[in-house]
PDB file of N, CA and C in Angstrom:
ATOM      1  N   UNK A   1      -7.739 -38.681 -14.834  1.00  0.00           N
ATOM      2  CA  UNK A   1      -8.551 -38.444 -13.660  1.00  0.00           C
ATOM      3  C   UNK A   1      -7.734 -37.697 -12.610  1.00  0.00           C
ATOM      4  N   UNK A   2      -8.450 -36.834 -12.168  1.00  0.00           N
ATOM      5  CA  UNK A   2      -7.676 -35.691 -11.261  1.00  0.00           C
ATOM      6  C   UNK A   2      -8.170 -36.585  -9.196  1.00  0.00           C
ATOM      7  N   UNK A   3      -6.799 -36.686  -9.277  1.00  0.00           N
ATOM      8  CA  UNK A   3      -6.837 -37.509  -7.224  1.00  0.00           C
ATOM      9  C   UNK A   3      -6.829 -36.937  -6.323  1.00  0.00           C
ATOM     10  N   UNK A   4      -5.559 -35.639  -6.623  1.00  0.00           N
ATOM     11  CA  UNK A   4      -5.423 -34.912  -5.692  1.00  0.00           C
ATOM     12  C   UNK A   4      -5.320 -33.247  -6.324  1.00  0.00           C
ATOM     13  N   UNK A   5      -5.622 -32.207  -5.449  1.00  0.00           N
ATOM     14  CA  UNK A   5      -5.075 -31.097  -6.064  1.00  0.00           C
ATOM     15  C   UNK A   5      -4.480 -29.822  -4.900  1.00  0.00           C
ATOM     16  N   UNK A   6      -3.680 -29.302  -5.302  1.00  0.00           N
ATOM     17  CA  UNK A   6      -2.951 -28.565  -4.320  1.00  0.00           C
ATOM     18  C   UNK A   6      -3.050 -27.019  -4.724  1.00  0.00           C
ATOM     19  N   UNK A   7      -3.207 -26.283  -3.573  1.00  0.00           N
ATOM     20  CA  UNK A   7      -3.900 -24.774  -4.278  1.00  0.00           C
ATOM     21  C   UNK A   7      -3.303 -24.105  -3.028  1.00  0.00           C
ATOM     22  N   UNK A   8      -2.589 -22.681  -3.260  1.00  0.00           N
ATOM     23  CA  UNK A   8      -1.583 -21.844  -2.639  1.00  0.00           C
ATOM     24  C   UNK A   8      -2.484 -20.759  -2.074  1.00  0.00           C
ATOM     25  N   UNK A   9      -2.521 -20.635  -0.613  1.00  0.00           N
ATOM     26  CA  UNK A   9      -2.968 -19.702   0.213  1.00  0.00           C
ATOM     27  C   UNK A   9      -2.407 -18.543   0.999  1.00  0.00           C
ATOM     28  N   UNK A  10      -3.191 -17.428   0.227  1.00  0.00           N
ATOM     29  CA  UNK A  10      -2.759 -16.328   0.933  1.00  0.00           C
ATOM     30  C   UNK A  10      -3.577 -15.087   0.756  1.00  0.00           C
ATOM     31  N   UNK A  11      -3.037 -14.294   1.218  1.00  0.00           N
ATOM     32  CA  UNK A  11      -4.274 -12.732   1.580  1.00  0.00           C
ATOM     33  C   UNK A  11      -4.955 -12.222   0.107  1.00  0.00           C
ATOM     34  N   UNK A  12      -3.989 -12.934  -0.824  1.00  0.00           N
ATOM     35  CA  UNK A  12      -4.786 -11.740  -2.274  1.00  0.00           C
ATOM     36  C   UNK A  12      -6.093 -12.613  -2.445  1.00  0.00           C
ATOM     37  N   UNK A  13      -6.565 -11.483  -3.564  1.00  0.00           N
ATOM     38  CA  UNK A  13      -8.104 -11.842  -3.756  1.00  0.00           C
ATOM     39  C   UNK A  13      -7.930 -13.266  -4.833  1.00  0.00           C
ATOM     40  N   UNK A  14      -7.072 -13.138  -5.976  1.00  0.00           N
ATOM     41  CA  UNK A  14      -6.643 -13.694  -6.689  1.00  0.00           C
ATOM     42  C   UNK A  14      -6.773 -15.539  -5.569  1.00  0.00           C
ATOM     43  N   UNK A  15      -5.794 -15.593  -4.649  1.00  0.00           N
ATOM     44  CA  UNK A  15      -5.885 -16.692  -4.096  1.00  0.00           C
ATOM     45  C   UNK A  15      -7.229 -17.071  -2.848  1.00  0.00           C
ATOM     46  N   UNK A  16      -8.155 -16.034  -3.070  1.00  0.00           N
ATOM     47  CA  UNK A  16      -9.421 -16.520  -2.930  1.00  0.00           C
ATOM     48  C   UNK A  16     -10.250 -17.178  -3.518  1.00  0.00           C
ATOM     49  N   UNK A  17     -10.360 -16.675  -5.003  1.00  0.00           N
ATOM     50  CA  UNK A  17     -10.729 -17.051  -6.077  1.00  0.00           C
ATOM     51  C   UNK A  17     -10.202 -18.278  -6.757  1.00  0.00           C
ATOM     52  N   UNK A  18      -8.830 -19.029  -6.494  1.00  0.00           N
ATOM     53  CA  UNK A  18      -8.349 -20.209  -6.568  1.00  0.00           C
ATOM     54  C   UNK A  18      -8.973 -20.797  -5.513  1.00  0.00           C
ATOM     55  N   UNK A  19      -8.686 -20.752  -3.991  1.00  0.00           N
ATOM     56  CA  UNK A  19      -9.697 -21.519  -3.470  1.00  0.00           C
ATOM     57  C   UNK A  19     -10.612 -22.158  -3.982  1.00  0.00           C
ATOM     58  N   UNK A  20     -11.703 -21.122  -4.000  1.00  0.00           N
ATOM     59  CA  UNK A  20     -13.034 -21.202  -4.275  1.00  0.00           C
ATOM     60  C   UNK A  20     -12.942 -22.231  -5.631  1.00  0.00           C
ATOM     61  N   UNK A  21     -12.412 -22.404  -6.479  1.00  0.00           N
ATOM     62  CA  UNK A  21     -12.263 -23.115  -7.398  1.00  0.00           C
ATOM     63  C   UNK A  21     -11.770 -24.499  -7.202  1.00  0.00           C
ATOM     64  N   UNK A  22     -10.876 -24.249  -6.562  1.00  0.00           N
ATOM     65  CA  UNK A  22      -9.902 -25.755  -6.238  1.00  0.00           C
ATOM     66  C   UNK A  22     -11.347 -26.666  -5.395  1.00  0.00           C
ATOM     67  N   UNK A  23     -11.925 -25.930  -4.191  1.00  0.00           N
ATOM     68  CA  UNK A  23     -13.073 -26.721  -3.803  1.00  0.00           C
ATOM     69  C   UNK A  23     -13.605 -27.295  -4.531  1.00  0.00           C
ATOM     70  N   UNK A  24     -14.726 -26.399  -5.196  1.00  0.00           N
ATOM     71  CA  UNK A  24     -15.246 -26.933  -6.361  1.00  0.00           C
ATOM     72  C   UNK A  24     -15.083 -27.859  -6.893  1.00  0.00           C
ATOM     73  N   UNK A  25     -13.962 -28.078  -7.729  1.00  0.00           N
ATOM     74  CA  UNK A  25     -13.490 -29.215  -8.303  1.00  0.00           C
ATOM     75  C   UNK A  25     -12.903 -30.425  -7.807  1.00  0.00           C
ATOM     76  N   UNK A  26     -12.249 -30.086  -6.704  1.00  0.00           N
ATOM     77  CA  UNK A  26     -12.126 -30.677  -5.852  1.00  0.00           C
ATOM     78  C   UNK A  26     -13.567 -32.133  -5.406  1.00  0.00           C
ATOM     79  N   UNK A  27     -14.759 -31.260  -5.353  1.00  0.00           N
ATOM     80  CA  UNK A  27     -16.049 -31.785  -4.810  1.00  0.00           C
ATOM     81  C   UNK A  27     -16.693 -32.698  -6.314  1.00  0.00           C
ATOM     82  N   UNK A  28     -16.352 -31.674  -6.874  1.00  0.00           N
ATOM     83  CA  UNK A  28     -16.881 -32.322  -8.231  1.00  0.00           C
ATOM     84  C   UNK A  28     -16.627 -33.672  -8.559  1.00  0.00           C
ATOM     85  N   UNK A  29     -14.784 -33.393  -8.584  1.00  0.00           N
ATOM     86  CA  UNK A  29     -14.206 -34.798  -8.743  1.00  0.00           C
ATOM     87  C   UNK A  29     -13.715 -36.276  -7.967  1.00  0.00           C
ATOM     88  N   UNK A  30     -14.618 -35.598  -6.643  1.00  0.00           N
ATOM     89  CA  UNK A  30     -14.231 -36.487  -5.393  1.00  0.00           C
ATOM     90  C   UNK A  30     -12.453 -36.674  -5.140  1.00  0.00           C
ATOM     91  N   UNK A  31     -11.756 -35.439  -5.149  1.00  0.00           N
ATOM     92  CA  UNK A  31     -10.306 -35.435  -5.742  1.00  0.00           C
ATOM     93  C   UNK A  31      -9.861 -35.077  -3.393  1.00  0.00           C
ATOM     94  N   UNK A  32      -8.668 -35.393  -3.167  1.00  0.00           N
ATOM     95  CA  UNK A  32      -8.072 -34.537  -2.264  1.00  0.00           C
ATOM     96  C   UNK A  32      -7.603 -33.261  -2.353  1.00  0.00           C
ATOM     97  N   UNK A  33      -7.758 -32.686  -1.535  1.00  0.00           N
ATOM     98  CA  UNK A  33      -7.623 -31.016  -1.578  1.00  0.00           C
ATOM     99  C   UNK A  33      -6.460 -30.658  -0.633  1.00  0.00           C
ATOM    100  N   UNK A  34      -5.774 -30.184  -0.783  1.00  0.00           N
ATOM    101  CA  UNK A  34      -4.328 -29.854   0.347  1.00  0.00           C
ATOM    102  C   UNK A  34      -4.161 -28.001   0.055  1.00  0.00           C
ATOM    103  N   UNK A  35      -4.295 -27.524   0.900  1.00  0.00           N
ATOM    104  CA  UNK A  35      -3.596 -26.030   0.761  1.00  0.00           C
ATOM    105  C   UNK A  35      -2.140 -25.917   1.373  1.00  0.00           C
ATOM    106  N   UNK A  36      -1.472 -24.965   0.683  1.00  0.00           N
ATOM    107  CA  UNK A  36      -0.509 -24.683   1.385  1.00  0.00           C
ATOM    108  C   UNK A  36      -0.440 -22.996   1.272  1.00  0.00           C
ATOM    109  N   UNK A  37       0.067 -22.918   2.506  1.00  0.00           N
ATOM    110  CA  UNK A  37      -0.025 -21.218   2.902  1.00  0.00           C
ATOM    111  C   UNK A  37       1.502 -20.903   2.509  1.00  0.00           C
ATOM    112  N   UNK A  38       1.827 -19.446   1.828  1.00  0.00           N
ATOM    113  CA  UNK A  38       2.231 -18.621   1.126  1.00  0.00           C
ATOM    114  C   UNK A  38       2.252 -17.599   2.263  1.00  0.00           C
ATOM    115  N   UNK A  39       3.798 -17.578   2.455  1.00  0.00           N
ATOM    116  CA  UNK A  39       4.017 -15.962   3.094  1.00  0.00           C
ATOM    117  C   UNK A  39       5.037 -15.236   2.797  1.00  0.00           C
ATOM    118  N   UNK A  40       4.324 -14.264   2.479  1.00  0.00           N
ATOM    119  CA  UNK A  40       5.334 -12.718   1.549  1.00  0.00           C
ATOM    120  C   UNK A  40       6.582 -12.331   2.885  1.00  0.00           C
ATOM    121  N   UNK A  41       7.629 -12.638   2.664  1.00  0.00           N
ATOM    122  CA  UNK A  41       8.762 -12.269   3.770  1.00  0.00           C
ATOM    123  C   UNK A  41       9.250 -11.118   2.879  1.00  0.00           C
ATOM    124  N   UNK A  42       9.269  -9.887   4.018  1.00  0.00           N
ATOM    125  CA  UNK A  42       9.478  -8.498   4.211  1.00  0.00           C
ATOM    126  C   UNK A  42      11.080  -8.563   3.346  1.00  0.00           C
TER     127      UNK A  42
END
């Protein structure tokens, strides 16, 4: 059984599309959802 799930945020489309998923399942499975933001250093 999935409790919690953790999903990496940032500008690509790619990590839109994880979002959008992690919710989902997230909702599905009555699970916790945590993002953590991702930043590209120059």
């Amino acid at each position: 059984m999935i409790r919690s799930i953790l999903v990496a945020l940032d500008d690509t489309d790619s990590s839109q599309t994880a979002r959008r998923f992690a919710i989902a399942m997230a909702k599905r499975r009555k699970a916790k959802l945590s993002g953590l933001g991702v930043v590209d250093k120059p």
